[in-house]
C-alpha atoms as a PDB file:
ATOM      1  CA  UNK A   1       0.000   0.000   0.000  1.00  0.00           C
ATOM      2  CA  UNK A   2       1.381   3.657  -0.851  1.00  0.00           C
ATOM      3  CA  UNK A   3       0.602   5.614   1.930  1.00  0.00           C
ATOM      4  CA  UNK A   4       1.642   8.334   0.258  1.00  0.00           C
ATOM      5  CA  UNK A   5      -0.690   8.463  -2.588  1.00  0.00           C
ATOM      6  CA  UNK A   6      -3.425   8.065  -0.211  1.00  0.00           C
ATOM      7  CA  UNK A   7      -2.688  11.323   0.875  1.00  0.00           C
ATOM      8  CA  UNK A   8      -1.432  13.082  -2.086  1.00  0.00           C
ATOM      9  CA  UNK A   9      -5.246  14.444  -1.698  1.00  0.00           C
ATOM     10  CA  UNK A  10      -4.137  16.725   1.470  1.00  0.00           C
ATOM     11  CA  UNK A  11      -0.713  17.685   0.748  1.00  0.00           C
ATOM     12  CA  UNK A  12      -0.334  20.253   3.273  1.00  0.00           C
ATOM     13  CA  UNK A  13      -1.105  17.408   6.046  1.00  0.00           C
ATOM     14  CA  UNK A  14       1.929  15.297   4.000  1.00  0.00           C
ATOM     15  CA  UNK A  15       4.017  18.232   3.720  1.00  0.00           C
ATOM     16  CA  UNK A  16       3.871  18.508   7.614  1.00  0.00           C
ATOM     17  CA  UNK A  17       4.454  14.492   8.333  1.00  0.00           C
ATOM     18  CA  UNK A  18       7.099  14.184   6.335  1.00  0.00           C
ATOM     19  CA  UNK A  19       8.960  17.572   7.913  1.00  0.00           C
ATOM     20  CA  UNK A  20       8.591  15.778  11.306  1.00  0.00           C
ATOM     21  CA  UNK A  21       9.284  12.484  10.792  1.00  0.00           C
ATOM     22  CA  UNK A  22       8.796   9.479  13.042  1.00  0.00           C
ATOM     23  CA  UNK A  23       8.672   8.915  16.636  1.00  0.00           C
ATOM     24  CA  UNK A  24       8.932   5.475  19.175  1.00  0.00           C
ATOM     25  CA  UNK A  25       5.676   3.734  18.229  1.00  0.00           C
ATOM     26  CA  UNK A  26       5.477   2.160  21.356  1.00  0.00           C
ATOM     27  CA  UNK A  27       2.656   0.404  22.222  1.00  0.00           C
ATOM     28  CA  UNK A  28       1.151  -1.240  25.584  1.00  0.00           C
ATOM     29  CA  UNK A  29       2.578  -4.413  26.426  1.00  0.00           C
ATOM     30  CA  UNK A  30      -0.999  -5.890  28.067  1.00  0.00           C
ATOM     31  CA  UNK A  31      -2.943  -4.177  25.362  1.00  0.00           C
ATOM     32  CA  UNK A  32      -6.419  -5.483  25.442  1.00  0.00           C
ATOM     33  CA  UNK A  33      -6.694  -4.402  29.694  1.00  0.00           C
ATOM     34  CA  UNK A  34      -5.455  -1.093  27.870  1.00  0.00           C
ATOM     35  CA  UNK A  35      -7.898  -1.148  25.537  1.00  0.00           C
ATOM     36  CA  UNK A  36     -10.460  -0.977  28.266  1.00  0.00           C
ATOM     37  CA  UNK A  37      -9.066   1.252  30.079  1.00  0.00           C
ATOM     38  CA  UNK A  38      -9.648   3.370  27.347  1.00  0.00           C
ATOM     39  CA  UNK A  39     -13.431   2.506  27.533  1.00  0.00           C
ATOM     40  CA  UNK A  40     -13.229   0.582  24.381  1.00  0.00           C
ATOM     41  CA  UNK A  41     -16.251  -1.510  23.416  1.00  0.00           C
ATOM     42  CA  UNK A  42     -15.929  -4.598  24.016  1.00  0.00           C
ATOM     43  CA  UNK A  43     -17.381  -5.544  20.444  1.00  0.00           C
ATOM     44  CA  UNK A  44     -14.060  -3.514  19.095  1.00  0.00           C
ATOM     45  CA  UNK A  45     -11.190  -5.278  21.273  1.00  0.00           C
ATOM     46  CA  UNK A  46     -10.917  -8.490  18.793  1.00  0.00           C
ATOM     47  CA  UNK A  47     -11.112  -6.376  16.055  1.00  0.00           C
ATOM     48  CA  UNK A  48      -8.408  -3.652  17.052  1.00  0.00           C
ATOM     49  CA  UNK A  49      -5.974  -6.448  18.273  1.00  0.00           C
ATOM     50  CA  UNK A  50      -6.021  -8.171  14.911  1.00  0.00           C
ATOM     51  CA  UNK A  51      -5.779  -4.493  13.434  1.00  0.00           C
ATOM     52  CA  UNK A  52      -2.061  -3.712  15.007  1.00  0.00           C
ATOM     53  CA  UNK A  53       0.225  -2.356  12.227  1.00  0.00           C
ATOM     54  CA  UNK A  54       3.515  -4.427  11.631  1.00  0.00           C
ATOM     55  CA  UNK A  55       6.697  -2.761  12.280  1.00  0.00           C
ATOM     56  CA  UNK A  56       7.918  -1.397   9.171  1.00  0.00           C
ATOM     57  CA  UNK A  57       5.037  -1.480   7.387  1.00  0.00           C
ATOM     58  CA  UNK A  58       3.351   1.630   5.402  1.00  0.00           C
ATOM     59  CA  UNK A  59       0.538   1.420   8.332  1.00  0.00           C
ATOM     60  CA  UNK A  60       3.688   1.432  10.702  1.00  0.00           C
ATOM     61  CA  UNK A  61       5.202   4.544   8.680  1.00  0.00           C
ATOM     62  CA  UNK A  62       2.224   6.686   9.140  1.00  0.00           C
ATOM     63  CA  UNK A  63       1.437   6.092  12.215  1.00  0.00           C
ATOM     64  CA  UNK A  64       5.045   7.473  13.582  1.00  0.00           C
ATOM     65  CA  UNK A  65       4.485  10.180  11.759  1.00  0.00           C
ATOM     66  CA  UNK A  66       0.887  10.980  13.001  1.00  0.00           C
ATOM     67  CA  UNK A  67       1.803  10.386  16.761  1.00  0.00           C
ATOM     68  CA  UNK A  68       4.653  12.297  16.061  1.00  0.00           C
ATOM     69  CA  UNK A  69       2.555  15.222  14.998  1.00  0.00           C
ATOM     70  CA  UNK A  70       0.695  15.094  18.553  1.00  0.00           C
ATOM     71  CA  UNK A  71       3.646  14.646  20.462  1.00  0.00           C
ATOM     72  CA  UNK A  72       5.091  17.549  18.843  1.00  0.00           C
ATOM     73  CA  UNK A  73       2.352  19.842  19.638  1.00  0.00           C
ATOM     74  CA  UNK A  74       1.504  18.829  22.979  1.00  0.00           C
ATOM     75  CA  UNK A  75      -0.158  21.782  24.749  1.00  0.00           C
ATOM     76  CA  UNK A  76      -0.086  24.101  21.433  1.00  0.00           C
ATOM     77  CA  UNK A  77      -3.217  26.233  21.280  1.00  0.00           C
ATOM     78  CA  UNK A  78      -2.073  26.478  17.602  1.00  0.00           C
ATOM     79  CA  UNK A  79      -3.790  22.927  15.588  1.00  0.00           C
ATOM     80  CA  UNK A  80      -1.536  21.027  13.311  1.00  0.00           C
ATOM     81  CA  UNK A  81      -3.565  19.197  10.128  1.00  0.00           C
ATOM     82  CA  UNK A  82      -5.735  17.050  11.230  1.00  0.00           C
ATOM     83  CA  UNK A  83      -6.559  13.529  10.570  1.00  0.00           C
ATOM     84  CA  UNK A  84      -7.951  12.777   8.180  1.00  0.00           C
ATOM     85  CA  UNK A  85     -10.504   9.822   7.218  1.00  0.00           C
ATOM     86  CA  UNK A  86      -8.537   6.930   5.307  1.00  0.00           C
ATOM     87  CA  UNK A  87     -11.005   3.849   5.241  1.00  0.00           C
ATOM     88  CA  UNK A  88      -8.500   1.772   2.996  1.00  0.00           C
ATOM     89  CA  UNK A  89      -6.062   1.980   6.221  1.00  0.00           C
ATOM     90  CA  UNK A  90      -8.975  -0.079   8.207  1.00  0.00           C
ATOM     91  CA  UNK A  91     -11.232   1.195  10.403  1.00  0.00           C
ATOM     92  CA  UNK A  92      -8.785   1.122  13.394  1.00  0.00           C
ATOM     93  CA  UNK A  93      -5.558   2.496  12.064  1.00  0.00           C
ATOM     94  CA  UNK A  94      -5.908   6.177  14.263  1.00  0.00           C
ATOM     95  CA  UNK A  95      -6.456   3.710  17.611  1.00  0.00           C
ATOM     96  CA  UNK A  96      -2.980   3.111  17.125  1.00  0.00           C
ATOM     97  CA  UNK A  97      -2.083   6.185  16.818  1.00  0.00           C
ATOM     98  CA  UNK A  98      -3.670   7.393  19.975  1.00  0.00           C
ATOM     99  CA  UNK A  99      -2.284   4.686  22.129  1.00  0.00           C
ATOM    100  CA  UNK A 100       1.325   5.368  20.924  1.00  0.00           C
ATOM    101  CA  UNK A 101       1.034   9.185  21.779  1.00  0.00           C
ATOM    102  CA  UNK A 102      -0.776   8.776  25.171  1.00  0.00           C
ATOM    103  CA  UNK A 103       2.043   7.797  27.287  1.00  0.00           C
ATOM    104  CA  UNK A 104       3.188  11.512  26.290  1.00  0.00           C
ATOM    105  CA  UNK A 105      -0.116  12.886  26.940  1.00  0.00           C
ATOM    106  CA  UNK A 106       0.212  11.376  30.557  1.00  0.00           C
ATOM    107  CA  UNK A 107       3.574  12.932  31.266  1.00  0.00           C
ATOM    108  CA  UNK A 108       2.156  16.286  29.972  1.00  0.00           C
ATOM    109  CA  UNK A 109      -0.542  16.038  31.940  1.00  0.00           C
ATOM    110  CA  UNK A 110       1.193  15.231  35.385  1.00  0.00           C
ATOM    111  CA  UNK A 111       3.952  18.004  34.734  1.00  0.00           C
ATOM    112  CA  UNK A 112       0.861  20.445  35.185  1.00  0.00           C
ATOM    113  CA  UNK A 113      -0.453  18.612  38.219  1.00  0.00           C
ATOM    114  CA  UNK A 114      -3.599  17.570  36.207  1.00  0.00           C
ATOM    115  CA  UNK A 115      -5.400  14.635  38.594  1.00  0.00           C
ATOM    116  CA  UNK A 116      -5.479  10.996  37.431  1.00  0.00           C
ATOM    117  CA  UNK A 117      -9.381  11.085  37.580  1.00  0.00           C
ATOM    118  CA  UNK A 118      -9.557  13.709  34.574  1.00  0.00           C
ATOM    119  CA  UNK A 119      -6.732  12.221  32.710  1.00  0.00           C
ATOM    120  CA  UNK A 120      -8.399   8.940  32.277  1.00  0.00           C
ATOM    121  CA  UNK A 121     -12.118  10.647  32.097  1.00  0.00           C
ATOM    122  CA  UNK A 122     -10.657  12.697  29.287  1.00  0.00           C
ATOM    123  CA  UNK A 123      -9.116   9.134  27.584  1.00  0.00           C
ATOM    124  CA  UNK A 124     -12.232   7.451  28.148  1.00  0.00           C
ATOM    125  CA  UNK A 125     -13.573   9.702  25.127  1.00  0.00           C
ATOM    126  CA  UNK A 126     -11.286   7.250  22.699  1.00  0.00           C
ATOM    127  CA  UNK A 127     -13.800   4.308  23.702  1.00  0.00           C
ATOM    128  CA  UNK A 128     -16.805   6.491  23.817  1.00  0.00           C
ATOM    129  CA  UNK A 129     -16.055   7.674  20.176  1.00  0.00           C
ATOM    130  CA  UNK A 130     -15.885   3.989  19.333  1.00  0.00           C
ATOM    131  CA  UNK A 131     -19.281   3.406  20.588  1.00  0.00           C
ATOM    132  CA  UNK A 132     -20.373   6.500  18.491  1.00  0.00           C
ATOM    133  CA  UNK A 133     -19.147   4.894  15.550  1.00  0.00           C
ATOM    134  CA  UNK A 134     -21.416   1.993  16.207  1.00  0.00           C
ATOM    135  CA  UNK A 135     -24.334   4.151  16.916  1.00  0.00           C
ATOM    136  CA  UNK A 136     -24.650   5.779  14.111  1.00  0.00           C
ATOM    137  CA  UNK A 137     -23.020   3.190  11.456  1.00  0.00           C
ATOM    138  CA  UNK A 138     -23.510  -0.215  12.887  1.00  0.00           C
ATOM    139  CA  UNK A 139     -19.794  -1.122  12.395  1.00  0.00           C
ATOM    140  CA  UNK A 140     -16.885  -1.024  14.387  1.00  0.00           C
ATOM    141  CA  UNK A 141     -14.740   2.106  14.243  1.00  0.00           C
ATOM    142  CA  UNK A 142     -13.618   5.448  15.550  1.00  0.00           C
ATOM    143  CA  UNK A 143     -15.682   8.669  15.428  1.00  0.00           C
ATOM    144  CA  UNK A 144     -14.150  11.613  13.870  1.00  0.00           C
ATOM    145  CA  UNK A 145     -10.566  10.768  14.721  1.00  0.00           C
ATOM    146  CA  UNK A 146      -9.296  14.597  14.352  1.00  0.00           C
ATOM    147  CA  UNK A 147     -11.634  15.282  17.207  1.00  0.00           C
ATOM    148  CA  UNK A 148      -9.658  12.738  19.732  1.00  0.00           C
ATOM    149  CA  UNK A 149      -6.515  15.075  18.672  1.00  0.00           C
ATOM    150  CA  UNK A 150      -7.681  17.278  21.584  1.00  0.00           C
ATOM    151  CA  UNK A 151      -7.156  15.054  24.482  1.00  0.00           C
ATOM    152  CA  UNK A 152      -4.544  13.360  23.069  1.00  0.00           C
ATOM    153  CA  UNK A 153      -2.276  17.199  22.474  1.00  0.00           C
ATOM    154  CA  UNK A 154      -3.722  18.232  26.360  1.00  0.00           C
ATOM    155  CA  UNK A 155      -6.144  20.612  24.746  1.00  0.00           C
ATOM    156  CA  UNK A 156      -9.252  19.165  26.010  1.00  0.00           C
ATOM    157  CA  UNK A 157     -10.458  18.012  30.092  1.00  0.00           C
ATOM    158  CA  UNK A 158     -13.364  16.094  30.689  1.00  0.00           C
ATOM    159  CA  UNK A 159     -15.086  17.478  34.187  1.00  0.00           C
ATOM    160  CA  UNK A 160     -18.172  15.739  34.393  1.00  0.00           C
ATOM    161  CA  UNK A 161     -21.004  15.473  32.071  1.00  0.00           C
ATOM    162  CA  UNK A 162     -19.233  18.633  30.017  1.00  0.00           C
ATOM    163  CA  UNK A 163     -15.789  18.775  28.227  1.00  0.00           C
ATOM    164  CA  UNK A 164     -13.837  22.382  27.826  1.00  0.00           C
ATOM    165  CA  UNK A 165     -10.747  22.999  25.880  1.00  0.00           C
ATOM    166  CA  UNK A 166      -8.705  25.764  25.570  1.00  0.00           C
ATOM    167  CA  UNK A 167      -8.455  27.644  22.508  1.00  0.00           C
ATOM    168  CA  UNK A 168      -9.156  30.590  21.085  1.00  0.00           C
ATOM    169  CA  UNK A 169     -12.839  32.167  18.873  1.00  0.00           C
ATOM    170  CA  UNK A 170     -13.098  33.322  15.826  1.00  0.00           C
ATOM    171  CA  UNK A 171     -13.208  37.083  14.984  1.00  0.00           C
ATOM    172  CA  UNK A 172     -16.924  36.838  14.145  1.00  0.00           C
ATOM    173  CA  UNK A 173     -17.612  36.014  17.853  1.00  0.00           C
ATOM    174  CA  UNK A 174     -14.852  37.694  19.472  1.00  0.00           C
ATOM    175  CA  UNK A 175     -16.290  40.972  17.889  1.00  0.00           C
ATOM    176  CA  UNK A 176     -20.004  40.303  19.343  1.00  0.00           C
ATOM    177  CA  UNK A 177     -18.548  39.491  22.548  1.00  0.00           C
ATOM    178  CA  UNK A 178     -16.812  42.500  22.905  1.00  0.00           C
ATOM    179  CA  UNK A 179     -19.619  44.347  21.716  1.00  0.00           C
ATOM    180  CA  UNK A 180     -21.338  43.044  25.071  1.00  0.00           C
ATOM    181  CA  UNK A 181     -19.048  44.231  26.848  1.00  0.00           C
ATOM    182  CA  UNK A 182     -17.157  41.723  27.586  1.00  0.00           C
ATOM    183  CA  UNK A 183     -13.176  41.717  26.894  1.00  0.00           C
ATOM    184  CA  UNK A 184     -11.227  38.609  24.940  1.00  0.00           C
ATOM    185  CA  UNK A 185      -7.928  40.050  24.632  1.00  0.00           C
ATOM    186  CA  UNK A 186      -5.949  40.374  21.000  1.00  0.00           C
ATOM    187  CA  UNK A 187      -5.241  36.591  21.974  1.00  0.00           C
ATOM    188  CA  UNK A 188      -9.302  35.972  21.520  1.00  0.00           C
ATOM    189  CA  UNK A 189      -8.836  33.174  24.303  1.00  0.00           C
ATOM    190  CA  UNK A 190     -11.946  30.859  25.324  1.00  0.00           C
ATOM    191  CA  UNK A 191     -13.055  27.932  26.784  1.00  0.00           C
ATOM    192  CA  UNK A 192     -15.107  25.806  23.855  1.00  0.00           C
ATOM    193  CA  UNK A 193     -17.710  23.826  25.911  1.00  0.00           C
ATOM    194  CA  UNK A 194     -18.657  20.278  24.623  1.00  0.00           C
ATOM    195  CA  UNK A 195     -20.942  17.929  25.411  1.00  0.00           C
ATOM    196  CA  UNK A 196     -20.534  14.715  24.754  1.00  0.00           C
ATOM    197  CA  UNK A 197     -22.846  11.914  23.487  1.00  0.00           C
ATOM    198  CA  UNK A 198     -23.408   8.509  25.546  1.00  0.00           C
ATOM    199  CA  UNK A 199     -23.065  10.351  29.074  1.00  0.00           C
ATOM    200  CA  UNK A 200     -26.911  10.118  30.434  1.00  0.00           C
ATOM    201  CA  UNK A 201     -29.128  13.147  31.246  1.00  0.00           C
ATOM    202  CA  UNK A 202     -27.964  17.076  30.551  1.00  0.00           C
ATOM    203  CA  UNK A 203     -29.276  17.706  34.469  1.00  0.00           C
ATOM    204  CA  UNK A 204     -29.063  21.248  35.067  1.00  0.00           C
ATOM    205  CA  UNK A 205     -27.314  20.206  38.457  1.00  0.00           C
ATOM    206  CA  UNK A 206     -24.832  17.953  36.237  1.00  0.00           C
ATOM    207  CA  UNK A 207     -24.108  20.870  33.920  1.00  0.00           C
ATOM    208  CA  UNK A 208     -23.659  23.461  37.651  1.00  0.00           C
ATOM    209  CA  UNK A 209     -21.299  21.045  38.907  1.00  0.00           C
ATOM    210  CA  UNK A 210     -19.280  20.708  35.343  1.00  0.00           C
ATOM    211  CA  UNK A 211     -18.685  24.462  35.009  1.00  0.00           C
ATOM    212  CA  UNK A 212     -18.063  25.023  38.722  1.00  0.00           C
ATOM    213  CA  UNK A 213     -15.068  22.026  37.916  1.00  0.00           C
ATOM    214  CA  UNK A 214     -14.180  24.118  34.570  1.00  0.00           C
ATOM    215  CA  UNK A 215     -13.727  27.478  36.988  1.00  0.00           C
ATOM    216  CA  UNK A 216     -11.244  26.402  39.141  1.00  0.00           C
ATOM    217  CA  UNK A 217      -9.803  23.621  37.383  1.00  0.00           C
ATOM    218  CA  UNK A 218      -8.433  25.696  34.140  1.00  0.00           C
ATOM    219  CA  UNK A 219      -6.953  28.737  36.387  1.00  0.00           C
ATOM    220  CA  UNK A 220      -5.214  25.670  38.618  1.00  0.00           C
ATOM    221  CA  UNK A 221      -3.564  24.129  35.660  1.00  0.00           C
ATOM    222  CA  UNK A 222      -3.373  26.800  32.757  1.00  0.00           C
ATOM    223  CA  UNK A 223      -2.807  30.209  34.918  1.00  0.00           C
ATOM    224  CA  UNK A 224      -0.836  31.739  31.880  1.00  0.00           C
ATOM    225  CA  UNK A 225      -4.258  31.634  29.907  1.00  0.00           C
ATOM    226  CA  UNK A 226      -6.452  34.104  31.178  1.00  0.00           C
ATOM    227  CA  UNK A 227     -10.051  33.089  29.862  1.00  0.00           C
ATOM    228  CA  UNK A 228     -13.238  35.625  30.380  1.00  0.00           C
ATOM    229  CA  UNK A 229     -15.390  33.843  28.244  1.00  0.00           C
ATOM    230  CA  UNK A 230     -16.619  29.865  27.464  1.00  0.00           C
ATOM    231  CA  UNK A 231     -18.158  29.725  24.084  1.00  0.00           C
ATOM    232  CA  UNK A 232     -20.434  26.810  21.977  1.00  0.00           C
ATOM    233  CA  UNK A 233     -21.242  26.103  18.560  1.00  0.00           C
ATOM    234  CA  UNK A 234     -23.773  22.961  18.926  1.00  0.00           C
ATOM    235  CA  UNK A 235     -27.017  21.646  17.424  1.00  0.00           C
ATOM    236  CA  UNK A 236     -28.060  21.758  20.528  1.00  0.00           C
ATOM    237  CA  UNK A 237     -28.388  25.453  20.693  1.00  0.00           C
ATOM    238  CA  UNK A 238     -30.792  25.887  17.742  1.00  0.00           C
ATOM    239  CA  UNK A 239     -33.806  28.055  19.063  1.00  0.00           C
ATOM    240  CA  UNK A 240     -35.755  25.717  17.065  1.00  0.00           C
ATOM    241  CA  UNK A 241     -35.991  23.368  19.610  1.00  0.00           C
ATOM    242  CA  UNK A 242     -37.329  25.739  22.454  1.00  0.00           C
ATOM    243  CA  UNK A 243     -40.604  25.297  20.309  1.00  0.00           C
ATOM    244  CA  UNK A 244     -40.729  22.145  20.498  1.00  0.00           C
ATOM    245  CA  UNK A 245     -40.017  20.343  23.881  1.00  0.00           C
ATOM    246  CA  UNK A 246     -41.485  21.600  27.092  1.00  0.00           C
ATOM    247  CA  UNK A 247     -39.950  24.547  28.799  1.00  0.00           C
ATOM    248  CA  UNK A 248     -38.566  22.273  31.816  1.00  0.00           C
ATOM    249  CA  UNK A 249     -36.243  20.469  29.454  1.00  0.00           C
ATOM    250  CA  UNK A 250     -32.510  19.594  29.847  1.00  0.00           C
ATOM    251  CA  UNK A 251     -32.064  21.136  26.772  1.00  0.00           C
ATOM    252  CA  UNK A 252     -33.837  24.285  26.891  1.00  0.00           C
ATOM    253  CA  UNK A 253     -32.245  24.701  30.240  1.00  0.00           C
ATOM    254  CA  UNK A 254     -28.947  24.224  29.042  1.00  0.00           C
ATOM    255  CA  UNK A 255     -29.444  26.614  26.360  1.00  0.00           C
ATOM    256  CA  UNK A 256     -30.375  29.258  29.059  1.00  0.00           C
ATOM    257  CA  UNK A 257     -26.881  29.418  29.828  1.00  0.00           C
ATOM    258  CA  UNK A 258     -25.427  30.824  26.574  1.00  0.00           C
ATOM    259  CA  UNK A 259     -26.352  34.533  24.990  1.00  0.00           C
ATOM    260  CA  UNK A 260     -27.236  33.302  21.456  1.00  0.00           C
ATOM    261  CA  UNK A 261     -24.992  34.467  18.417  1.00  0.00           C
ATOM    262  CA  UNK A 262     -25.076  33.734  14.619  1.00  0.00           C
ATOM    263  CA  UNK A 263     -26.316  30.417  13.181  1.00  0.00           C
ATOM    264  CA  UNK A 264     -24.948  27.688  11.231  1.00  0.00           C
ATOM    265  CA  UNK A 265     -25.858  25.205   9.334  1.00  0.00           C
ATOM    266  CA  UNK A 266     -25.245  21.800  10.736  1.00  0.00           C
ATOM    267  CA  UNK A 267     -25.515  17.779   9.506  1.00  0.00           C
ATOM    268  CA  UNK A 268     -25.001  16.665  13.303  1.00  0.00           C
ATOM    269  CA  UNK A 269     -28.579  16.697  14.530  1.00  0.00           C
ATOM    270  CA  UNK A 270     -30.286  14.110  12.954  1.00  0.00           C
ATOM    271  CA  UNK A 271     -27.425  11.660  13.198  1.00  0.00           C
ATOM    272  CA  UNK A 272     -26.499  12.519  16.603  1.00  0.00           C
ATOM    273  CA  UNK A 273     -30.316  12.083  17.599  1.00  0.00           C
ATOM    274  CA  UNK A 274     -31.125   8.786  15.766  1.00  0.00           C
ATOM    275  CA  UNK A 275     -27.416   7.074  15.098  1.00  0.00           C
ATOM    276  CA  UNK A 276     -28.301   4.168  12.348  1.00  0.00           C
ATOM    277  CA  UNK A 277     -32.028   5.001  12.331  1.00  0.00           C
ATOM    278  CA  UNK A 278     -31.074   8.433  10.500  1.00  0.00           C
ATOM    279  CA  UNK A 279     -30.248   6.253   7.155  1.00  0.00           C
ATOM    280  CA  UNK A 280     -33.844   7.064   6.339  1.00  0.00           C
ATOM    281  CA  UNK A 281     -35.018  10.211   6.899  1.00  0.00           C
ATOM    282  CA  UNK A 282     -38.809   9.272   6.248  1.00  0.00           C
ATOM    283  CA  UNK A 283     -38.934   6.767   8.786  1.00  0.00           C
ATOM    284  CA  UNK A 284     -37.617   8.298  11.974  1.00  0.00           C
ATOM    285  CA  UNK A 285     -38.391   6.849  15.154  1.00  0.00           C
ATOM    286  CA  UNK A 286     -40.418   8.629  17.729  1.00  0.00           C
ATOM    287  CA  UNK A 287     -39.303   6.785  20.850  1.00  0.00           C
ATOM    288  CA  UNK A 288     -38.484  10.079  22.942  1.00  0.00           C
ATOM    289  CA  UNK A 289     -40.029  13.983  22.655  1.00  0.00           C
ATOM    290  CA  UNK A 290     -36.523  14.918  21.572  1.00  0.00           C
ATOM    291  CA  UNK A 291     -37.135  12.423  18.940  1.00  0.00           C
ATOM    292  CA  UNK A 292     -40.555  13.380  18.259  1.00  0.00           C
ATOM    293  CA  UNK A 293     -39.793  17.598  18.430  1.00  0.00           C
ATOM    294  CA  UNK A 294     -36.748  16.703  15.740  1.00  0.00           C
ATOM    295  CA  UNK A 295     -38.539  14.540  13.264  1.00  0.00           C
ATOM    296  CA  UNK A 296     -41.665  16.491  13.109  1.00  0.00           C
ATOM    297  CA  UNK A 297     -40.077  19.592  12.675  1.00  0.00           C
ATOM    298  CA  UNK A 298     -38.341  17.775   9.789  1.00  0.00           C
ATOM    299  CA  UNK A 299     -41.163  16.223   8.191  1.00  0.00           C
ATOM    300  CA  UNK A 300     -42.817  19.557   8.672  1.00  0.00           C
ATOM    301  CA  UNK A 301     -40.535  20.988   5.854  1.00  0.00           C
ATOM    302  CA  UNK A 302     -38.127  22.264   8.903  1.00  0.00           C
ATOM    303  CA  UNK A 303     -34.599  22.320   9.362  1.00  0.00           C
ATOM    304  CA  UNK A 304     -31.927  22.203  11.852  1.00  0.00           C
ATOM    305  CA  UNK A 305     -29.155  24.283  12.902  1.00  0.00           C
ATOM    306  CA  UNK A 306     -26.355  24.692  15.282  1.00  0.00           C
ATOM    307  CA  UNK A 307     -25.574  27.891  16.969  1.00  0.00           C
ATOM    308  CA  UNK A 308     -22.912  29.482  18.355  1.00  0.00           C
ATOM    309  CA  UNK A 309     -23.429  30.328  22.017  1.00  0.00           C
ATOM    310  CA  UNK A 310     -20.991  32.364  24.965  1.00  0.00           C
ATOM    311  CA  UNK A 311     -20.877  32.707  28.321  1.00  0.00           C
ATOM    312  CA  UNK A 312     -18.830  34.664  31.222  1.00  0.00           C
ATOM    313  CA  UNK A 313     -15.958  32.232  32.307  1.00  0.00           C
END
């Protein structure tokens, strides 16, 4: 296989891996109780065992250069490329990849004093991803593997039922938030909330206790960054669905929190609702009123959007 036609479609990304070269692919010697560690399916250990790349193999090539590309920006508020989907590499090739750059992640992570709990809550997303992949394909896999580049580069901390990670906004925003009043500095630093799927109820108490974590945890561990604002693009700030479910709902509660900004348009809803049962639009389940309020307001002639939302750090 020639890795490097496979990506002769992103060339910057190649450009970049091949400037950096490799790095020590090692992996875990007992790696199936790592694997669930990681919060890995079940249904996926077998298959990511029998996945592991050979040593000097094109797999093995790439995925030097890809851990490599973590390693190398551990804590950088600056992104390198991201990952990008390669299906003819096998569903599990960027597993690898995470498990070889982890060990670095760790170290980061206790050089800033970071607690065990939230390292390993914040690696648990690798599994969770995995069981996202399920959800909405019905096959093994991982979930948007440039999104696990986060955790994996210390960007991102799971506290409770929310994940933050540092970063900066857009000028879009930054400009609307100053226009509140509100200053973000030339730097344009915020906190991106997230919240992630497979993690139970959005309790108002769950979401209290997840910022009050956020507030003290990111001035502990980060005091150089000097955040005033959180901010949060998510389907699950469309105003759309204030119409439809009652006015006690998690959702409507959590989008209480945020001062609305511009929209956007968005793919996620439907497929983060209904996983597999999105594959036909027409026949959408109606198990739950968050089911019901989305597919009626599609077969209505509706559609959804995401929204940016902010909020005082």
């Amino acid at each position: 296989m020639d890795v490097k036609a496979l990506l002769s479609a992103h060339p910057a990304w190649l450009a970049h891996l091949e400037s950096l070269g490799g790095i020590d692919l090692a992996l875990p010697d007992d790696l199936p109780s790592e694997l669930l560690r990681l919060a890995v399916p079940h249904e996926d250990v077998n298959g990511v065992l029998a996945a592991r790349p050979e040593p000097g193999s094109p797999q093995w090539w790439l995925a030097e250069r890809c851990a490599h590309s973590l390693v190398s920006t551990m804590g950088d508020l600056d992104d390198p490329p991201p990952f990008q989907p390669l299906p003819e590499l096998g569903p599990y090739f960027y597993v690898y990849v995470f498990l070889a750059a982890l060990p670095h992640t760790r170290r980061y992570h206790r050089e800033l004093g970071i607690p065990e709990e939230v390292t390993w809550a914040t690696f648990a997303d690798l599994g969770r991803n995995m069981a996202v992949h399920r959800k909405r394909h019905g096959t093994g896999g991982l979930h948007a593997p440039h999104w696990f580049m986060l955790h994996a580069r210390g960007i991102l901390y799971a506290l409770g039922r929310l994940q933050f990670n540092r970063g900066t906004t857009g000028p879009r925003t930054a400009a609307a938030i100053e226009e509140a009043g509100v200053p973000v500095g030339p730097r344009r630093l915020a906190l991106g909330v997230h919240v992630p799927d497979l993690y139970g109820p959005l309790t108002p108490e769950a979401c209290d206790a997840s910022f009050d974590r956020a507030r003290r945890f990111f001035p502990r561990h980060f005091p150089q960054e000097d955040y005033q604002v959180m901010t949060c693009g998510s389907w699950l700030l469309d105003e759309q669905l204030a119409r439809h479910l009652p006015a006690d709902s998690n959702i409507v509660a959590f989008q209480r929190r945020f001062h609305p900004l511009h929209r956007f348009d968005n793919a996620e809803t439907v497929p983060f609702v209904f996983g597999v049962d999105a594959a036909d639009p027409a026949r959408l389940p109606r198990r739950t009123r968050l089911e019901r309020a989305v597919a009626d307001h599609l077969a209505s002639g509706g559609k959804w959007y995401g929204r940016i939302g902010w909020l005082r750090f």
